[in-house]
C-alpha atoms as a PDB file:
ATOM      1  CA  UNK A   1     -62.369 -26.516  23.239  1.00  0.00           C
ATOM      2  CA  UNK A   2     -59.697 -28.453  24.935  1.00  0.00           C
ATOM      3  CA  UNK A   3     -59.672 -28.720  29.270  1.00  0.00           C
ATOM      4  CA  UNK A   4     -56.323 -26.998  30.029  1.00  0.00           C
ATOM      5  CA  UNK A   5     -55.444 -29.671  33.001  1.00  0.00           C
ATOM      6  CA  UNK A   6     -56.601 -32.936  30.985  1.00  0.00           C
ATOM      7  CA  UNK A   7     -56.313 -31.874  27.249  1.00  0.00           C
ATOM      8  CA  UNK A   8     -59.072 -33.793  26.780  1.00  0.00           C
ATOM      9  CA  UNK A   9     -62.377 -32.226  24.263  1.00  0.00           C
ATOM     10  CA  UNK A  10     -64.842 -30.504  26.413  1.00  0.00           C
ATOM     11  CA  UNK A  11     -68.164 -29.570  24.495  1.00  0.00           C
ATOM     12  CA  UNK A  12     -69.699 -26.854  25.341  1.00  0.00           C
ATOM     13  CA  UNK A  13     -73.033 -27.178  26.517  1.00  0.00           C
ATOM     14  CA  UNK A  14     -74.716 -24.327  28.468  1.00  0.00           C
ATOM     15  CA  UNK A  15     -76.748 -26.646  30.562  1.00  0.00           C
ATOM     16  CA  UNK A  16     -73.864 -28.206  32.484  1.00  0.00           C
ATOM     17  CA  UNK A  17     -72.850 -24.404  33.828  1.00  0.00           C
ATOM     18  CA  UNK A  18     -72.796 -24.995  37.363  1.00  0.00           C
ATOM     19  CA  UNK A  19     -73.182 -21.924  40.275  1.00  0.00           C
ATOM     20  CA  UNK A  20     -70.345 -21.378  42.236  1.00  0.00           C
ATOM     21  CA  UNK A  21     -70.645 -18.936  44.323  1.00  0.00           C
ATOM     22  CA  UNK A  22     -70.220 -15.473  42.215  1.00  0.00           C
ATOM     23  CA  UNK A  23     -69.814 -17.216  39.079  1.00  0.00           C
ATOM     24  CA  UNK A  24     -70.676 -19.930  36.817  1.00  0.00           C
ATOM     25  CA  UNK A  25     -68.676 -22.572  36.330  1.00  0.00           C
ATOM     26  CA  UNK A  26     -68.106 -25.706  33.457  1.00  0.00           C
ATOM     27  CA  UNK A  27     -66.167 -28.223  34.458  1.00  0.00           C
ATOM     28  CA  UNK A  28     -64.490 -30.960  32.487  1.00  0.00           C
ATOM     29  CA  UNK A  29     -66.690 -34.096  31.810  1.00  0.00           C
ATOM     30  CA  UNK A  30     -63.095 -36.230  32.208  1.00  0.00           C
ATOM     31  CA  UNK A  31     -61.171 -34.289  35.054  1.00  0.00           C
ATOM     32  CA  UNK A  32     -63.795 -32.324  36.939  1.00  0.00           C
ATOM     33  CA  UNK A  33     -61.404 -29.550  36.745  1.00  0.00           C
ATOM     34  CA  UNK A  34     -63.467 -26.191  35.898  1.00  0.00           C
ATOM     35  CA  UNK A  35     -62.166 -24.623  32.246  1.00  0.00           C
ATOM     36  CA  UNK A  36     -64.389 -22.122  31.688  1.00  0.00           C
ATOM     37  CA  UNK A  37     -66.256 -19.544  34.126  1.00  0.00           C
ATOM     38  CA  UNK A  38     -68.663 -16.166  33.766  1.00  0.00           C
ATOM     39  CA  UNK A  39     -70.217 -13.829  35.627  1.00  0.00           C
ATOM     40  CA  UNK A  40     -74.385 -13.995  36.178  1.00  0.00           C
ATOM     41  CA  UNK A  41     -74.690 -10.907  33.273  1.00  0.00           C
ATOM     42  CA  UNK A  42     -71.902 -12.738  30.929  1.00  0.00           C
ATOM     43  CA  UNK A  43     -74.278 -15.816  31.206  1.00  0.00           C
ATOM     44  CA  UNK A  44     -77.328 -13.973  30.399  1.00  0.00           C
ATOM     45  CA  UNK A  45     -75.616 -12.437  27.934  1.00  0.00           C
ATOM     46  CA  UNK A  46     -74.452 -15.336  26.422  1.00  0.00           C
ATOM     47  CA  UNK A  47     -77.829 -16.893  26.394  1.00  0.00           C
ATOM     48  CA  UNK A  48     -79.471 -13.960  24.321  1.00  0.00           C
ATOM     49  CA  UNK A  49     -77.250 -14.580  22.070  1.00  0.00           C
ATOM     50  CA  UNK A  50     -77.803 -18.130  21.529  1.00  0.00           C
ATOM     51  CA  UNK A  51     -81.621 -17.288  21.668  1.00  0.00           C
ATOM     52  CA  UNK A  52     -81.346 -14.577  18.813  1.00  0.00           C
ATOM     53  CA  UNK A  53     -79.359 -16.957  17.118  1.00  0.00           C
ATOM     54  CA  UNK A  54     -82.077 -19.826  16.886  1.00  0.00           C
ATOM     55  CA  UNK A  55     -84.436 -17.199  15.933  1.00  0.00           C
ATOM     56  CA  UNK A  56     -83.048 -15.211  13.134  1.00  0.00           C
ATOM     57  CA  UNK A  57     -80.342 -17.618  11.567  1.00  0.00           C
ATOM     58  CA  UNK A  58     -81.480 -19.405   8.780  1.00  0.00           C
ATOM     59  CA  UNK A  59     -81.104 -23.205   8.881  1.00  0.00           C
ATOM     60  CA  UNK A  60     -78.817 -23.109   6.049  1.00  0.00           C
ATOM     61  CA  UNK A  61     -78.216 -26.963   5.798  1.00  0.00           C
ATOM     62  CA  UNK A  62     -82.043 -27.282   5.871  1.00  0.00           C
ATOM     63  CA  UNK A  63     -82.738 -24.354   3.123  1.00  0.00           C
ATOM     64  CA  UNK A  64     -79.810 -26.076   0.982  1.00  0.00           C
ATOM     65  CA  UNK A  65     -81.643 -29.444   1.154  1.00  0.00           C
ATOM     66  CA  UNK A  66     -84.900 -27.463  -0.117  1.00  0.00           C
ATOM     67  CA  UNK A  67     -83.199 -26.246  -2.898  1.00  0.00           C
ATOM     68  CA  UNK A  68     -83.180 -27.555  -6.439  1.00  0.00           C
ATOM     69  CA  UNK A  69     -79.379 -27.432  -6.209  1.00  0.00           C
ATOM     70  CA  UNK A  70     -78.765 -29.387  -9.342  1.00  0.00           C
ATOM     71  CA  UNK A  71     -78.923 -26.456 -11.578  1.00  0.00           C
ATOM     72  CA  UNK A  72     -76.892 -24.465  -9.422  1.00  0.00           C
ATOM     73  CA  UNK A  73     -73.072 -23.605 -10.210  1.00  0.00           C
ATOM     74  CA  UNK A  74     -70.842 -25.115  -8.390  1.00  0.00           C
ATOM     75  CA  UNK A  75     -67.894 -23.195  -9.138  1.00  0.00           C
ATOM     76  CA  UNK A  76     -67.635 -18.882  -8.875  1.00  0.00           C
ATOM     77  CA  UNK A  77     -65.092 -16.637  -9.551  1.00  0.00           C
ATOM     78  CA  UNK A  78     -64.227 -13.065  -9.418  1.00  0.00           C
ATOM     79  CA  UNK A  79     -62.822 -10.882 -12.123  1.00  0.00           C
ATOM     80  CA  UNK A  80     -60.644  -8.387 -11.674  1.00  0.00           C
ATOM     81  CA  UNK A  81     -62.570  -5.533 -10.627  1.00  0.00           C
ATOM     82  CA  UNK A  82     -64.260  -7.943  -8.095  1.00  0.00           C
ATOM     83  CA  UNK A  83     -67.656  -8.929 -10.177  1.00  0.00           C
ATOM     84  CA  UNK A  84     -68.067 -12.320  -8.628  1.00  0.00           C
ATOM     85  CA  UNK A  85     -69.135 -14.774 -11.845  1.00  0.00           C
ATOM     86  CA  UNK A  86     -70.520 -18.057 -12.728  1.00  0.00           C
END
């Protein structure tokens, strides 16, 4: 995510929301400037997502470092009738 008044990349960290009266605001690490803001329900909101996310998303970089992944293929394809292949 870019900051609007700066241009600079903002990363988008949850923990540097900051209340501001009604809402919650980010601001820009280089201009101060706020770039993003949400209510107190779109935070919460937000935040059960990110928890449901830990929980039930694989690691998938992890599980592909646990796999034997030499013998898997490392191309696929798909016929014509859409039967993926090999």
């Amino acid at each position: 995510m870019a900051c609007p008044t700066c241009e600079q990349d903002v990363q988008w960290d949850m923990n540097r929301l900051q209340k501001l009266e009604e809402r919650w605001v980010m601001a820009c690490k280089n201009c101060c400037d706020p770039f993003f803001s949400v209510s107190e329900e779109e935070k919460e909101i937000i935040l059960e997502g990110i928890r449901l996310t830990e929980a039930y998303v694989p690691d998938i970089i992890h599980a592909y470092h646990s796999e034997d992944v030499k013998n898997l293929p490392s191309r696929i394809g798909f016929e014509k009738h859409g039967k993926m292949v090999l």
